[in-house]
Protein backbone atom coordinates (compact mmCIF):
# COMPACT_ATOMS: atom_id res chain seq x y z
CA UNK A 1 28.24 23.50 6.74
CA UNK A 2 27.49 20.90 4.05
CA UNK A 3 23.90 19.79 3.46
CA UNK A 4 22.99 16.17 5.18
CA UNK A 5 20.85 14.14 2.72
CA UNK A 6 19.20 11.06 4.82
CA UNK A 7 16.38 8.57 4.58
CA UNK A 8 13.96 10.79 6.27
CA UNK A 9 11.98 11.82 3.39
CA UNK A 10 11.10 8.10 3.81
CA UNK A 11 8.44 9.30 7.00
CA UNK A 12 6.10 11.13 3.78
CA UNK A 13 5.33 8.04 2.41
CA UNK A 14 2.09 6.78 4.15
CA UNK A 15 1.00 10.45 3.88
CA UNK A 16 1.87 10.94 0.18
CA UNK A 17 0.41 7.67 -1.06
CA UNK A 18 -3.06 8.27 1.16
CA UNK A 19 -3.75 11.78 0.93
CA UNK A 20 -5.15 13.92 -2.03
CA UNK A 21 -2.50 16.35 -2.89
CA UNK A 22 -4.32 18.08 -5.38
CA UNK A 23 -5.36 21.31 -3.55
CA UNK A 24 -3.21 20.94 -0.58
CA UNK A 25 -1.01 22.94 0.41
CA UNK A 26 0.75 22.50 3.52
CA UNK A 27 2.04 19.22 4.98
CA UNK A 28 2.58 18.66 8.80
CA UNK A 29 4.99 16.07 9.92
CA UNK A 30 6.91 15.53 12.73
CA UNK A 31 11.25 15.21 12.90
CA UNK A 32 11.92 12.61 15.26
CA UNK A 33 13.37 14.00 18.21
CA UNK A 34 16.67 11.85 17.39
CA UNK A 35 17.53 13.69 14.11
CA UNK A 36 21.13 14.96 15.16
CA UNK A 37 21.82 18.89 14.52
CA UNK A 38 22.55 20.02 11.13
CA UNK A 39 21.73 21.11 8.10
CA UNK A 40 19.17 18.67 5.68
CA UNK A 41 17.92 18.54 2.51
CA UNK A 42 14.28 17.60 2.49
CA UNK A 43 13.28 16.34 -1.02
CA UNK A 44 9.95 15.80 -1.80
CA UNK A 45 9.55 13.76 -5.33
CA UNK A 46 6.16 12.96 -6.68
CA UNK A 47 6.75 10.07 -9.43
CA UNK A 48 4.57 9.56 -12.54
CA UNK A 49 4.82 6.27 -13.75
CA UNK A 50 2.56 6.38 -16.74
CA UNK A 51 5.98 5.62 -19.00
CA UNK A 52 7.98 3.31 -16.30
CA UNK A 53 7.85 0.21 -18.54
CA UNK A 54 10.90 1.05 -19.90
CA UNK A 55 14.25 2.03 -17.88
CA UNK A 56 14.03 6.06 -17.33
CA UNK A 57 10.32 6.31 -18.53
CA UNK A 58 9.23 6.92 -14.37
CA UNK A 59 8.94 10.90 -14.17
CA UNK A 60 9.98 13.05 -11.14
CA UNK A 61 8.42 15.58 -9.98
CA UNK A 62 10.77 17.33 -7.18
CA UNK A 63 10.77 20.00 -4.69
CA UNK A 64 13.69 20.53 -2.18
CA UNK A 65 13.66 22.38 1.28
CA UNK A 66 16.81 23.00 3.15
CA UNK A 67 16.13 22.44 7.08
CA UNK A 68 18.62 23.41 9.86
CA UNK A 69 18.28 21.17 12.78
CA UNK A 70 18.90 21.94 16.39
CA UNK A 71 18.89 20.32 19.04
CA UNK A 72 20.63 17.42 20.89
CA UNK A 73 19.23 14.24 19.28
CA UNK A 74 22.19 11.58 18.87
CA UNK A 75 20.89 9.33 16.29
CA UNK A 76 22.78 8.21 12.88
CA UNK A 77 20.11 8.04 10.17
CA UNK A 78 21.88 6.35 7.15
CA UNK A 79 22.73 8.95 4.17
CA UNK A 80 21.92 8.94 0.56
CA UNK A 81 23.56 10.80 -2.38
CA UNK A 82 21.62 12.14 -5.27
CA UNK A 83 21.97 11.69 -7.66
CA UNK A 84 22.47 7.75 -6.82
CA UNK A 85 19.45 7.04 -4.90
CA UNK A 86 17.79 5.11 -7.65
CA UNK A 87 19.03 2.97 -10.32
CA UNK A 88 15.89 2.84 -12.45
CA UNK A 89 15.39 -0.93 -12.36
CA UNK A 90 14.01 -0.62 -8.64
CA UNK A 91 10.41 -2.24 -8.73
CA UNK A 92 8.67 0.72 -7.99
CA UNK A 93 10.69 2.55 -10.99
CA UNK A 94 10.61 -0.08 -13.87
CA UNK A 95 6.54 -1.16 -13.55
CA UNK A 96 4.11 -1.70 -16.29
CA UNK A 97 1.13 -0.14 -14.78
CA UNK A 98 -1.80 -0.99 -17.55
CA UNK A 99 -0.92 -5.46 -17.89
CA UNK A 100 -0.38 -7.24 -16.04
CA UNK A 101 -2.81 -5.20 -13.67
CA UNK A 102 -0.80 -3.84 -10.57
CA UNK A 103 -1.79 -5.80 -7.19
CA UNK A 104 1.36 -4.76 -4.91
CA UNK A 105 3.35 -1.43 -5.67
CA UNK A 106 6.94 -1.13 -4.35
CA UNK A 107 8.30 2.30 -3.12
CA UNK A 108 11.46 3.56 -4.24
CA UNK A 109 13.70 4.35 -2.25
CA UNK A 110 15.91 4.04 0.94
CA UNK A 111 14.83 2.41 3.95
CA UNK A 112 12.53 4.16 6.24
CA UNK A 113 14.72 5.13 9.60
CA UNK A 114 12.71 4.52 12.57
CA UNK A 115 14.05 7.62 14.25
């Protein structure tokens, strides 16, 4: 059964962004109960954008999980193919971080499906 790639990793955002990942180890999340069965690829990127002035200077930092989903859940989250997700001229890609000094950061990335 081929792999489903959707927005979902979307739902790590908030947690990502306000949690120190340094020493942790697990994270706990929830699948809405409207994720249809399948199979999923869960892709969890960490981006350092020390270099992201330039087109390709943002650096990704990736791990994958493959999930199986059961259940009965009869939503249609919107796909994504990687590679394709990014261009490299989205805001949150292709930022000088040190000047001007940042006051708004943009996330890559698809839209966040409400479940």
């Amino acid at each position: 059964m081929p792999l489903e790639l959707i927005s979902a990793v979307a739902l790590w955002h908030g947690l990502l962004i306000n949690s120190d990942i340094a020493d942790q180890q697990t994270f706990t999340f929830k699948i809405p109960s409207s994720t249809p069965a399948g199979n999923y690829l869960l892709r969890i990127e960490h981006i350092a954008v020390h270099g992201a002035s330039t087109v390709g200077g943002a650096q990704f930092y990736i791990s994958c999980a493959q999930l199986t989903i059961t259940g009965s859940g009869a939503g249609n989250p919107a796909k994504v193919s990687i590679p394709g997700v990014y261009t490299g001229t989205e805001p949150g890609l292709l930022i000088n971080i040190y000047w001007p000094p940042v006051t708004n950061y943009t996330l890559p990335g698809p839209a966040v499906w409400p479940g």
